[in-house]
C-alpha atoms as a PDB file:
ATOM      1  CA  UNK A   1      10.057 -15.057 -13.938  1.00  0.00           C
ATOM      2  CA  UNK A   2       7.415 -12.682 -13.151  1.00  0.00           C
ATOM      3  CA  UNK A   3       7.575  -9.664 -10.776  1.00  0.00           C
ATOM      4  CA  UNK A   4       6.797  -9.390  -6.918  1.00  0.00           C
ATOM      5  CA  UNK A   5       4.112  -6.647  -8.444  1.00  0.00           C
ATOM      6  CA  UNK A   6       2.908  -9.127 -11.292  1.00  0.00           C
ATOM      7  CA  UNK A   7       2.647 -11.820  -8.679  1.00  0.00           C
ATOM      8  CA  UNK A   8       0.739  -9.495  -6.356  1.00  0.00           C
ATOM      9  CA  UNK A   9      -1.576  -8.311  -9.388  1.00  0.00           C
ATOM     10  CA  UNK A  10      -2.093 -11.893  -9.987  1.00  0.00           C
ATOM     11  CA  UNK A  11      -3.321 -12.503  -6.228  1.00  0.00           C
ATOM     12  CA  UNK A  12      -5.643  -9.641  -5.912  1.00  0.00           C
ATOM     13  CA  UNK A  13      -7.354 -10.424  -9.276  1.00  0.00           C
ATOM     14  CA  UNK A  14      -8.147 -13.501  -7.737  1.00  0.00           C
ATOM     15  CA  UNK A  15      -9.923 -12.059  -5.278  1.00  0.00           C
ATOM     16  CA  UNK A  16     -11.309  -8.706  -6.800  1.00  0.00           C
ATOM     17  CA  UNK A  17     -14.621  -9.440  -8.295  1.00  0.00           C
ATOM     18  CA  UNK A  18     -15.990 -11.426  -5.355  1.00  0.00           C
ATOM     19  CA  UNK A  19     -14.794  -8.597  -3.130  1.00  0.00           C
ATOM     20  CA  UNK A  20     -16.715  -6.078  -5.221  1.00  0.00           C
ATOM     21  CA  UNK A  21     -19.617  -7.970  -5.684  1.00  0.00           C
ATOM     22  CA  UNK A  22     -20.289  -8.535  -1.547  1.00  0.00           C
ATOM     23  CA  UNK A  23     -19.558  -4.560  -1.158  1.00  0.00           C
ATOM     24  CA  UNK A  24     -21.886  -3.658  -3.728  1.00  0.00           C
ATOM     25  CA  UNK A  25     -24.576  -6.555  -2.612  1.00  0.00           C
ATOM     26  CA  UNK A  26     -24.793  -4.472   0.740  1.00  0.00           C
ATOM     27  CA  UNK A  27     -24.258  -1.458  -0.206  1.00  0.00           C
ATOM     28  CA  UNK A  28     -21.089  -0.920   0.952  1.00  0.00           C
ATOM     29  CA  UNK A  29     -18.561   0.154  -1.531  1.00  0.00           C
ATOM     30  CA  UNK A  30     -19.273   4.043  -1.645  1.00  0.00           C
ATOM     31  CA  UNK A  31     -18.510   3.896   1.839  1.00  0.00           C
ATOM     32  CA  UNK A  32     -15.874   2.543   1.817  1.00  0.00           C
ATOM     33  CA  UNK A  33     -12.156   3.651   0.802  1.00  0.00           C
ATOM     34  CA  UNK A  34     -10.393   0.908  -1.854  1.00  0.00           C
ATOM     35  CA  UNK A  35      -9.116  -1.790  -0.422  1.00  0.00           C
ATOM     36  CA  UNK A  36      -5.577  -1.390   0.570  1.00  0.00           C
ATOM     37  CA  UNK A  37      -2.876  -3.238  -2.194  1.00  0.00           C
ATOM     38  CA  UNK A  38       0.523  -3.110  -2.462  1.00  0.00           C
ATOM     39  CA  UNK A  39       3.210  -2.815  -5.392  1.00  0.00           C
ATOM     40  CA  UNK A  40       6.751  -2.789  -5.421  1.00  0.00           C
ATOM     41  CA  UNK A  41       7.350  -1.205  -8.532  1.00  0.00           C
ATOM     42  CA  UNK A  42       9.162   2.699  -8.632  1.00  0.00           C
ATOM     43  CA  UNK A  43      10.147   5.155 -10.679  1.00  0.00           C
ATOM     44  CA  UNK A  44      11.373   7.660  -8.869  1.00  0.00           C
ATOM     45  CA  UNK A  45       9.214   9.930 -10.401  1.00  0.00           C
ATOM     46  CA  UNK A  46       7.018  13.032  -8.044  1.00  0.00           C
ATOM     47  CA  UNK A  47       3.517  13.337  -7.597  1.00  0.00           C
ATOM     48  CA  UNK A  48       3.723  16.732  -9.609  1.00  0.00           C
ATOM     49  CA  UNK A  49       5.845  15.249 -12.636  1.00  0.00           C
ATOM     50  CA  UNK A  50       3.071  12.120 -12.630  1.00  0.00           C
ATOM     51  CA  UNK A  51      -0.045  14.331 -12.896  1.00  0.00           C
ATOM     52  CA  UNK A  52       1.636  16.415 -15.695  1.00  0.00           C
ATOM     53  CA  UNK A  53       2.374  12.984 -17.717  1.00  0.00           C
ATOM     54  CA  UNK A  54      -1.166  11.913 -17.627  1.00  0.00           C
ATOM     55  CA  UNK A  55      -2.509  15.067 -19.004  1.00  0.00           C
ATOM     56  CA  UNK A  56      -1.721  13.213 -22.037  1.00  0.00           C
ATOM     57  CA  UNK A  57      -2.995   9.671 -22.538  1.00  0.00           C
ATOM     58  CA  UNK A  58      -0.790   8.785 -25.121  1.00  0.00           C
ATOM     59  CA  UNK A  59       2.513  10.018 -23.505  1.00  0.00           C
ATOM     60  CA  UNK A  60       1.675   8.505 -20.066  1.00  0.00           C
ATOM     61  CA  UNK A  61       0.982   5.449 -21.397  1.00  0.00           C
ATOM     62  CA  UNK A  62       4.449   5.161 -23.217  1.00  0.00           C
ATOM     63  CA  UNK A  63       6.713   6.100 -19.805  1.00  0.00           C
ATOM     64  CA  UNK A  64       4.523   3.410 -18.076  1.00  0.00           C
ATOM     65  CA  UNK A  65       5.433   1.100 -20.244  1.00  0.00           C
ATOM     66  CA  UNK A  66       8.669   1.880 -20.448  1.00  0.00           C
ATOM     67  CA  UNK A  67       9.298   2.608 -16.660  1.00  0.00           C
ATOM     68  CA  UNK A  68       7.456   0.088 -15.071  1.00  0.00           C
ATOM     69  CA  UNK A  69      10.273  -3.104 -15.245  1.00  0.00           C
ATOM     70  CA  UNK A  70      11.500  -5.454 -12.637  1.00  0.00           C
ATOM     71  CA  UNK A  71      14.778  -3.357 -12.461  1.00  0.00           C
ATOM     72  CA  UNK A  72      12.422  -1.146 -10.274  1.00  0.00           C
ATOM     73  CA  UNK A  73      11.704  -3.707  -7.747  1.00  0.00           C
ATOM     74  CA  UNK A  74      15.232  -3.816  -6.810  1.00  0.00           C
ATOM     75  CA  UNK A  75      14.972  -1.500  -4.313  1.00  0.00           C
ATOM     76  CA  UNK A  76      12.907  -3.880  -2.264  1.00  0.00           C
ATOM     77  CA  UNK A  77      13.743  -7.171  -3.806  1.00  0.00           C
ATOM     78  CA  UNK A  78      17.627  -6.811  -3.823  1.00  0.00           C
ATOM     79  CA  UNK A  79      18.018  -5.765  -0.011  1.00  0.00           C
ATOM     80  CA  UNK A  80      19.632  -7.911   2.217  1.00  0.00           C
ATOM     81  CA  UNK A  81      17.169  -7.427   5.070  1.00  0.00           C
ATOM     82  CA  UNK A  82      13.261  -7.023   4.546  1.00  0.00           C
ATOM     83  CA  UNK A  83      10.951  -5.045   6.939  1.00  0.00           C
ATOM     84  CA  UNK A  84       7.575  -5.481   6.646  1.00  0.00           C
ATOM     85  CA  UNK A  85       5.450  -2.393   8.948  1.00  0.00           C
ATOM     86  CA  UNK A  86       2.073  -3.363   9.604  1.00  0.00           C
ATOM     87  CA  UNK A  87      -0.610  -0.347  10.530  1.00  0.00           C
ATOM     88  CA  UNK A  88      -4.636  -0.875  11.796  1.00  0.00           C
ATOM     89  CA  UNK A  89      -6.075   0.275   8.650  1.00  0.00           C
ATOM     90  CA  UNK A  90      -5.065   2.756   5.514  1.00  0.00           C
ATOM     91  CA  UNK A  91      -6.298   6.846   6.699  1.00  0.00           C
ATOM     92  CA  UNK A  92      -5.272   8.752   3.599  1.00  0.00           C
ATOM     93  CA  UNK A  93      -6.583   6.251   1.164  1.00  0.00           C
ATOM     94  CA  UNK A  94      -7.552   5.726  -3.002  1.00  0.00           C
ATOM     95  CA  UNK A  95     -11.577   6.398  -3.378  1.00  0.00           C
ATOM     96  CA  UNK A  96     -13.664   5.347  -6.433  1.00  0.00           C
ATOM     97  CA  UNK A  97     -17.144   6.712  -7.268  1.00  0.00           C
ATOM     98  CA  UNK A  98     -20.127   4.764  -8.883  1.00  0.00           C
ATOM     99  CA  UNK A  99     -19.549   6.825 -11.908  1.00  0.00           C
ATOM    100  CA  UNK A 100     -15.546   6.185 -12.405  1.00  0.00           C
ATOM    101  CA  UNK A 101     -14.960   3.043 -10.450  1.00  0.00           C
ATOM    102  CA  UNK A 102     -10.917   2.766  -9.896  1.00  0.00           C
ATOM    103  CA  UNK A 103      -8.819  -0.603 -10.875  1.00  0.00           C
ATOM    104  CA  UNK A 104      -6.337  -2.865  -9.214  1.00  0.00           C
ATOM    105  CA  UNK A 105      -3.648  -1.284 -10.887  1.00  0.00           C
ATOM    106  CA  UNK A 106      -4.754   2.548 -10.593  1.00  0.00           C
ATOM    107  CA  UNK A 107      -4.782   1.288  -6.413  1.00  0.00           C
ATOM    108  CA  UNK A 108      -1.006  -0.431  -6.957  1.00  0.00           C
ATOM    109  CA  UNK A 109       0.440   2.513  -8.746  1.00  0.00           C
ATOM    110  CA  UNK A 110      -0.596   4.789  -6.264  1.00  0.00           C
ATOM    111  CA  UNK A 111       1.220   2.471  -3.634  1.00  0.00           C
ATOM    112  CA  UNK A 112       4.162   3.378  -5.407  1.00  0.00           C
ATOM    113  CA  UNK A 113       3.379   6.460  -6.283  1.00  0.00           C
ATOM    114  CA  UNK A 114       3.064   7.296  -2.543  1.00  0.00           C
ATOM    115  CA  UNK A 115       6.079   6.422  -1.797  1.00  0.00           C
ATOM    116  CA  UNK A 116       8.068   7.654  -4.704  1.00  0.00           C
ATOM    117  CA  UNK A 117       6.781  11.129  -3.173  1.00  0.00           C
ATOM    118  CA  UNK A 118       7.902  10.035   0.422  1.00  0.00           C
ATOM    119  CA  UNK A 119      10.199   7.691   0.496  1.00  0.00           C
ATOM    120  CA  UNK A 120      13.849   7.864  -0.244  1.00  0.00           C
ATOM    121  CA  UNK A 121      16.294   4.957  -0.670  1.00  0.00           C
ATOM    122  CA  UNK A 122      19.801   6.149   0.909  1.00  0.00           C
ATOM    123  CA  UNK A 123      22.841   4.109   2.375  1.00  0.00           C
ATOM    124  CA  UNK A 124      22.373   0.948   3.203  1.00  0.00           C
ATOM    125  CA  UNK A 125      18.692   1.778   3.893  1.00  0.00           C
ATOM    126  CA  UNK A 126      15.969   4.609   3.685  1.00  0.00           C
ATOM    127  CA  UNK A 127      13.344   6.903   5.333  1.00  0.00           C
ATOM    128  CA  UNK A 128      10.269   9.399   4.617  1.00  0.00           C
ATOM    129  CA  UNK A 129      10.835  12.797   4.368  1.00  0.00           C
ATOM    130  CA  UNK A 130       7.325  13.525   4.858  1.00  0.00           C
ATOM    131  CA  UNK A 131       4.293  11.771   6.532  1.00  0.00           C
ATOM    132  CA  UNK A 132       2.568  10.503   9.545  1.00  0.00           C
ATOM    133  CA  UNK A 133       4.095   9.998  12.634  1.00  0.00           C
ATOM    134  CA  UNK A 134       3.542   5.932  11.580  1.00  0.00           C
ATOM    135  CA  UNK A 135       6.154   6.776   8.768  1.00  0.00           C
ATOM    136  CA  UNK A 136       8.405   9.860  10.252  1.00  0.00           C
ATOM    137  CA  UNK A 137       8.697   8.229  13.957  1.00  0.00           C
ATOM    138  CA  UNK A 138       7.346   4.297  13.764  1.00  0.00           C
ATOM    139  CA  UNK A 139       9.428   3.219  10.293  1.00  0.00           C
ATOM    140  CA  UNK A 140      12.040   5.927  10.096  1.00  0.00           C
ATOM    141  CA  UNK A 141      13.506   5.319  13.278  1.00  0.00           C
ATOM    142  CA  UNK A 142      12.792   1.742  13.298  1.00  0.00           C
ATOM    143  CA  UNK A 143      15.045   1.980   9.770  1.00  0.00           C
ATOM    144  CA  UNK A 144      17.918   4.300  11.202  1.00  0.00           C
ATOM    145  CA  UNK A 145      18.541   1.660  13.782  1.00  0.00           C
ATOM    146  CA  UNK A 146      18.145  -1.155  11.155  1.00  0.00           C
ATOM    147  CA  UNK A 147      21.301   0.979   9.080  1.00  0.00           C
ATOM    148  CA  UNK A 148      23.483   1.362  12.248  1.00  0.00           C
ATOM    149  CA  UNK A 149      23.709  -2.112  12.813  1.00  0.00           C
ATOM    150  CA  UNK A 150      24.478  -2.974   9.111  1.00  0.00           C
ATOM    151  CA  UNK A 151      27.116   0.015   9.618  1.00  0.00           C
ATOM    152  CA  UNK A 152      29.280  -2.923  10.753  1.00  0.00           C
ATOM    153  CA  UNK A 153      28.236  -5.400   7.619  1.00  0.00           C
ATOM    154  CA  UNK A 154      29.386  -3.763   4.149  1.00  0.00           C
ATOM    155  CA  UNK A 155      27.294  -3.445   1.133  1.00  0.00           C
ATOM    156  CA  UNK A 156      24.480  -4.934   3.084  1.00  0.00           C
ATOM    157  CA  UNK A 157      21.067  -3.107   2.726  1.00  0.00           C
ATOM    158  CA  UNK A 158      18.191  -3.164   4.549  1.00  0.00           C
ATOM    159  CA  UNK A 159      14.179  -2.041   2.801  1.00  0.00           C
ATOM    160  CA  UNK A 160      10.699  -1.978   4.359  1.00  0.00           C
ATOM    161  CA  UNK A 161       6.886  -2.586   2.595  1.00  0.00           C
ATOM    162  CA  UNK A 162       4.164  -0.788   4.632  1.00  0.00           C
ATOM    163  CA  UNK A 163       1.222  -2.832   4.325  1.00  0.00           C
ATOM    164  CA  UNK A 164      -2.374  -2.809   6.966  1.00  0.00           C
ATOM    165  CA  UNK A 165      -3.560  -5.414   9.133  1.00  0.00           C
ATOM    166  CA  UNK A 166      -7.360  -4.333   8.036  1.00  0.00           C
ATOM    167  CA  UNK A 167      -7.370  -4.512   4.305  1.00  0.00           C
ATOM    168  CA  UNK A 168     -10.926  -2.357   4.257  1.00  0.00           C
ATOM    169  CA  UNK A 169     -11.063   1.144   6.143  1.00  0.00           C
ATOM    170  CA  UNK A 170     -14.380   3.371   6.311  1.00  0.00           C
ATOM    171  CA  UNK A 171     -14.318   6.699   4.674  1.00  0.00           C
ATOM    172  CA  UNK A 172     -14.279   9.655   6.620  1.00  0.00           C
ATOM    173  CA  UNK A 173     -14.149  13.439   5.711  1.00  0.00           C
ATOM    174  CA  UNK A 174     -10.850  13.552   6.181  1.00  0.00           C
ATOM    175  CA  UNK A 175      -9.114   9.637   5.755  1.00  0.00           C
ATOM    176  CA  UNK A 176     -10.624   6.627   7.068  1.00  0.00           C
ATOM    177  CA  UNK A 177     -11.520   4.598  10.119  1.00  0.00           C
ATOM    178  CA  UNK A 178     -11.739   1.075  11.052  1.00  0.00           C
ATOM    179  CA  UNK A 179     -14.320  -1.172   9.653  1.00  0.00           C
ATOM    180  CA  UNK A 180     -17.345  -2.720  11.757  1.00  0.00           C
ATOM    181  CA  UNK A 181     -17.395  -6.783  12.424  1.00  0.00           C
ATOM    182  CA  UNK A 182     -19.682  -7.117   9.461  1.00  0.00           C
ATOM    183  CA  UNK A 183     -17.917  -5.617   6.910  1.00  0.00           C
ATOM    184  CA  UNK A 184     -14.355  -7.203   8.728  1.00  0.00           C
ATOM    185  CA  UNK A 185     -16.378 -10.433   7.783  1.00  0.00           C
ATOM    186  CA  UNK A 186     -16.612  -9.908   4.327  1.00  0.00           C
ATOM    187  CA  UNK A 187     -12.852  -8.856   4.043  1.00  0.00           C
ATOM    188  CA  UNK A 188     -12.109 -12.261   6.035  1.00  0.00           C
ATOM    189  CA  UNK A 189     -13.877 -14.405   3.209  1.00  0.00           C
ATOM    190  CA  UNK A 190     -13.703 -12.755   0.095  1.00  0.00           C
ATOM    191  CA  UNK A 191     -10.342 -10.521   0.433  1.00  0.00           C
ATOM    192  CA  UNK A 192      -8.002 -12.754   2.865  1.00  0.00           C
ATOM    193  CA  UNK A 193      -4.602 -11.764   0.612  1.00  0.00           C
ATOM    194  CA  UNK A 194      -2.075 -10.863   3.739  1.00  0.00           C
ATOM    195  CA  UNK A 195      -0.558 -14.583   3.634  1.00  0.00           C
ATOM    196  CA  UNK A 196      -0.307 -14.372   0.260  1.00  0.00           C
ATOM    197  CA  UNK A 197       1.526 -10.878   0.274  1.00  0.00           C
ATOM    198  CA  UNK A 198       4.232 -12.073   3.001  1.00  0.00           C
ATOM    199  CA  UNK A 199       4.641 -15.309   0.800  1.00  0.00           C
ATOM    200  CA  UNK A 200       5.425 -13.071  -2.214  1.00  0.00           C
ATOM    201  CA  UNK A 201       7.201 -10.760  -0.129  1.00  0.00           C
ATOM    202  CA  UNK A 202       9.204 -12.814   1.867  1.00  0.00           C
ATOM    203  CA  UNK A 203       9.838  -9.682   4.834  1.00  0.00           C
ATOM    204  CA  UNK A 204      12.859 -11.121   7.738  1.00  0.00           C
ATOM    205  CA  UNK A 205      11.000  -8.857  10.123  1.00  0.00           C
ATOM    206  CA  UNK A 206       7.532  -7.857  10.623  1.00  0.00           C
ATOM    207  CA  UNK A 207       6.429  -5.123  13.307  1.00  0.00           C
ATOM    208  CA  UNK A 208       3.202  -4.558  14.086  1.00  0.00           C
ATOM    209  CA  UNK A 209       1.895  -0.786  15.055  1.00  0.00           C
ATOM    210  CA  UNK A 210      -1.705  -2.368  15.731  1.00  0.00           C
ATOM    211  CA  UNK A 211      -1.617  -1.142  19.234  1.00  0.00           C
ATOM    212  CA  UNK A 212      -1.234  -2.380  22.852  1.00  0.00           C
ATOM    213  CA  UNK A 213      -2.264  -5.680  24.661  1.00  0.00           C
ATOM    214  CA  UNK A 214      -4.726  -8.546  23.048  1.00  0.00           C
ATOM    215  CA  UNK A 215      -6.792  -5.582  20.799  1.00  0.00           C
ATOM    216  CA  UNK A 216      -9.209  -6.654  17.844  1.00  0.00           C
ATOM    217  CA  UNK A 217      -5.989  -5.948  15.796  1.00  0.00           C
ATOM    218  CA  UNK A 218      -3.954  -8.353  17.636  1.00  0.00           C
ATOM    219  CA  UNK A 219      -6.696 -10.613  16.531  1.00  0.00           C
ATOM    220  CA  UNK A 220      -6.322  -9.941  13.115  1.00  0.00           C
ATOM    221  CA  UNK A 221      -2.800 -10.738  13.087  1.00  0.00           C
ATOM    222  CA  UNK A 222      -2.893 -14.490  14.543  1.00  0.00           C
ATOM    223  CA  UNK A 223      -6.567 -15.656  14.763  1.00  0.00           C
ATOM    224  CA  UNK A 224      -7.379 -15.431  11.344  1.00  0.00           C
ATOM    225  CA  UNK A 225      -4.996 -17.488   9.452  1.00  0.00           C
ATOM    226  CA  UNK A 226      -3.057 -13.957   8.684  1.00  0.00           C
ATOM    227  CA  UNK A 227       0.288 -15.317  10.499  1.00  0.00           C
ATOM    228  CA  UNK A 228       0.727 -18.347  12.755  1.00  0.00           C
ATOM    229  CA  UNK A 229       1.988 -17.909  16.398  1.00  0.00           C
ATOM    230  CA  UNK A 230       4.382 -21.007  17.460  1.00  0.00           C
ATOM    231  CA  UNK A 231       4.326 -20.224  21.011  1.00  0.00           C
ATOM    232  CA  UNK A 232       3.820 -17.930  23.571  1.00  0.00           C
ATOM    233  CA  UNK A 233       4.193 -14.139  22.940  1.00  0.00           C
ATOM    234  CA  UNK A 234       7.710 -13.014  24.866  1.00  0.00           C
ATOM    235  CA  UNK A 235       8.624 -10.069  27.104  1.00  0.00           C
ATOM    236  CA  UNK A 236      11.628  -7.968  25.578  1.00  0.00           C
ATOM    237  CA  UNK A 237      13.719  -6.603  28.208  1.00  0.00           C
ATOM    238  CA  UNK A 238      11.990  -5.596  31.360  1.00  0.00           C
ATOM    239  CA  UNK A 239       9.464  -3.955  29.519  1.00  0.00           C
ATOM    240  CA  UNK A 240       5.713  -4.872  29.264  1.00  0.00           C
ATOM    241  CA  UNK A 241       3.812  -7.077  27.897  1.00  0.00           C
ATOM    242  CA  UNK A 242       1.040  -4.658  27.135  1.00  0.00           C
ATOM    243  CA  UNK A 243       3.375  -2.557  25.850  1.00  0.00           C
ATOM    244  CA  UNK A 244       5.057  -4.440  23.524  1.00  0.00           C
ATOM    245  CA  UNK A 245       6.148  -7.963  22.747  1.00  0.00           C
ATOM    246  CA  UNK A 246       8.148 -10.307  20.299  1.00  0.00           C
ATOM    247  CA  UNK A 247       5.737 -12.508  18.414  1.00  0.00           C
ATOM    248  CA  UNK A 248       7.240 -16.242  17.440  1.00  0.00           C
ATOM    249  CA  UNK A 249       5.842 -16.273  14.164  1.00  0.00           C
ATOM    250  CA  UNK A 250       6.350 -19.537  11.915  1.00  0.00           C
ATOM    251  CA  UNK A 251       6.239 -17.003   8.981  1.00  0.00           C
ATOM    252  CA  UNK A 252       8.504 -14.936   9.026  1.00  0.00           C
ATOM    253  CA  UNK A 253      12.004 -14.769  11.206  1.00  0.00           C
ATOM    254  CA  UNK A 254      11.507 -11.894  13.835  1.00  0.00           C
ATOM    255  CA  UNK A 255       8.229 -10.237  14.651  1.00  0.00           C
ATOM    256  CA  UNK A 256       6.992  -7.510  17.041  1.00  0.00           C
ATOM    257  CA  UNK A 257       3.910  -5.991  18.111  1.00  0.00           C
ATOM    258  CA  UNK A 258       3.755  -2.339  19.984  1.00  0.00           C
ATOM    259  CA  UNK A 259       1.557   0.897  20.012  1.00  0.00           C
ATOM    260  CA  UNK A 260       1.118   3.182  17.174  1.00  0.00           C
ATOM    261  CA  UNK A 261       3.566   5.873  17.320  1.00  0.00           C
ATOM    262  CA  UNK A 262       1.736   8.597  17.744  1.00  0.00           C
ATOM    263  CA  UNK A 263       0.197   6.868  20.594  1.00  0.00           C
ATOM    264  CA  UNK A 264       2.947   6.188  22.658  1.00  0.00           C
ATOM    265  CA  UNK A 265       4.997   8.808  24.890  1.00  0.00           C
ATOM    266  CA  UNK A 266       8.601   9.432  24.540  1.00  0.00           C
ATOM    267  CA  UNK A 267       9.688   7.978  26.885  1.00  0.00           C
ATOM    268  CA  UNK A 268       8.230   4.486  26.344  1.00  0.00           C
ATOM    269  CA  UNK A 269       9.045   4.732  22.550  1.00  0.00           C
ATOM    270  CA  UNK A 270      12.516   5.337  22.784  1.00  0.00           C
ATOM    271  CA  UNK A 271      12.269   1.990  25.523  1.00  0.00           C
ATOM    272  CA  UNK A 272      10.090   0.041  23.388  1.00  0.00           C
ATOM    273  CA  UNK A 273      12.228   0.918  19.835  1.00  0.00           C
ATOM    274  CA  UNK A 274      15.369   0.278  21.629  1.00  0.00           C
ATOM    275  CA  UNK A 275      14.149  -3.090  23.095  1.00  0.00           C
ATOM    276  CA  UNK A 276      12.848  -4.226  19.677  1.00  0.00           C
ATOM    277  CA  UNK A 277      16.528  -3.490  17.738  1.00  0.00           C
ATOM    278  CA  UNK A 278      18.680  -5.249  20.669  1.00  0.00           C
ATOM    279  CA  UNK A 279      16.962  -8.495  19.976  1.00  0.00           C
ATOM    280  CA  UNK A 280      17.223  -7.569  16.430  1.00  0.00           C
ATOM    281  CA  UNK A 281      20.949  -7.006  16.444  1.00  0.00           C
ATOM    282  CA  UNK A 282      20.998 -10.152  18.782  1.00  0.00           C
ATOM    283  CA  UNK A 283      20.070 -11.953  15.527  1.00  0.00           C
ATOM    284  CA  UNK A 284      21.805 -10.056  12.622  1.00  0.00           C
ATOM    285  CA  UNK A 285      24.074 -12.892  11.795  1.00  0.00           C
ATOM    286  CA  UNK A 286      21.485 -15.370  11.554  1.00  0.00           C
ATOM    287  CA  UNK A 287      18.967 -13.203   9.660  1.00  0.00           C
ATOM    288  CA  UNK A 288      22.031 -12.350   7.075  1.00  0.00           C
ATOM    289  CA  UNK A 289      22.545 -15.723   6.378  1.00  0.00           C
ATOM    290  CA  UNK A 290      18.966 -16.583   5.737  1.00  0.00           C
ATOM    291  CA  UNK A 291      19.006 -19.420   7.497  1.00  0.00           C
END
């Protein structure tokens, strides 16, 4: 059987040349950061220790062949419950020049490269010891609420994927921005993978830091065959709408949409957060039994 990260390697090959080809037709490409992919494979292995290993060809080669095995997808594949946090589009991202254009695999393994710098698997969950407020505030405490539920359910586990609503991000002097309609186009036709990814995947819960109210994001997520809404959006708690909302989505089992973190007070977050895990815990039993 082949990998989540062969199966995704397979889906963005699929896609990669005719991607390329309409960046580089308008002149796009240098402008842009890579398009944002995701692996699952880790090795628990720094940013430092990496970048020593491929001083030498030879030797790098041999620990990635050796280290990159579908043992290292457990931490994702094996959990229990799967959380799946969407952002805008990538800041920080892989760039490629005209004179040492980058791969689909150099993108992947810096996927998990990022997070084998970042993230830590601990308990019955995880968190980032460094990063943006998206992965310090947004997934971290998203993830310790996620743990003290399964406090009361032994040996269960619960994992996230970060992935981006807008595959394509602009480059910047320092990170990226969001793509104009044009290029958003081009993404839409020649790069439409997310369905794909959450059918690999498989996340129980999806939340969405796209922003407030019925935003170009928000459009992203359900008007463009990305995920498909069932009914109307509901109100969690007494909270509003604009603010945040549960998304029926025939995808996936739970779903929620709310501000970025860093654009939401105190206040609100620790309202909106706490909303979004009491329906959650509401529906533990149910999302343990995969039913």
């Amino acid at each position: 059987m082949k990998t989540l990260s062969e199966q995704l390697t397979e889906l963005y090959e699929s896609k990669w040349n005719g991607l390329m080809e309409q960046l580089e037709a308008n002149g796009l490409r240098d402008k842009l950061q890579c398009p944002f992919l995701l692996s699952v494979y880790r090795t628990g292995v720094k940013a430092k220790e990496i970048e020593r290993l491929q001083e030498n060809g030879a030797v790098y080669n041999q620990w990635y062949a050796e280290n990159m095995i579908p043992s290292n997808e457990d931490w994702y594949a094996k959990a229990d419950i799967k959380m799946m946090f969407f952002g805008k589009e990538p800041n920080g991202w892989t760039r490629d020049e005209e004179t040492n254009r980058t791969d689909i695999s150099t993108i992947m393994d810096e996927y998990g490269f990022f997070l084998d710098d970042r993230y830590e698997v601990r308990g019955n969950g995880g968190y980032f010891n460094q990063g943006s407020s998206f992965f310090k505030v947004g997934v971290n405490k998203m993830m310790e609420g996620l743990e003290m539920i399964l406090n009361d359910y032994p040996h269960k586990r619960v994992s996230m994927m970060w992935n981006e609503i807008s595959k394509l991000s602009t480059r910047k002097k320092n990170g990226g921005g969001p793509v104009n309609p044009f290029i958003h186009e081009i993404e839409k036709k020649c790069f439409h993978v997310i369905p794909e990814e959450i059918k690999i995947l498989k996340p129980d819960i999806v939340i969405f830091y796209t922003g407030p109210g019925e935003n170009s994001y928000y459009k992203y997520v359900i008007e463009e065959d990305n995920f498909t809404l069932t009914g109307e959006p509901e109100r969690l708690d007494s909270l509003n709408k604009y603010d945040v909302v549960k998304l029926p989505i025939k995808e996936v089992k739970l779903a929620y949409k709310t501000w970025h973190p860093a654009r939401m007070n105190k206040e609100l977050r620790e309202q909106v957060y706490g909303a979004i895990l009491a329906d959650i815990k509401e529906n533990i039993d149910q999302l343990l039994r995969k039913e």
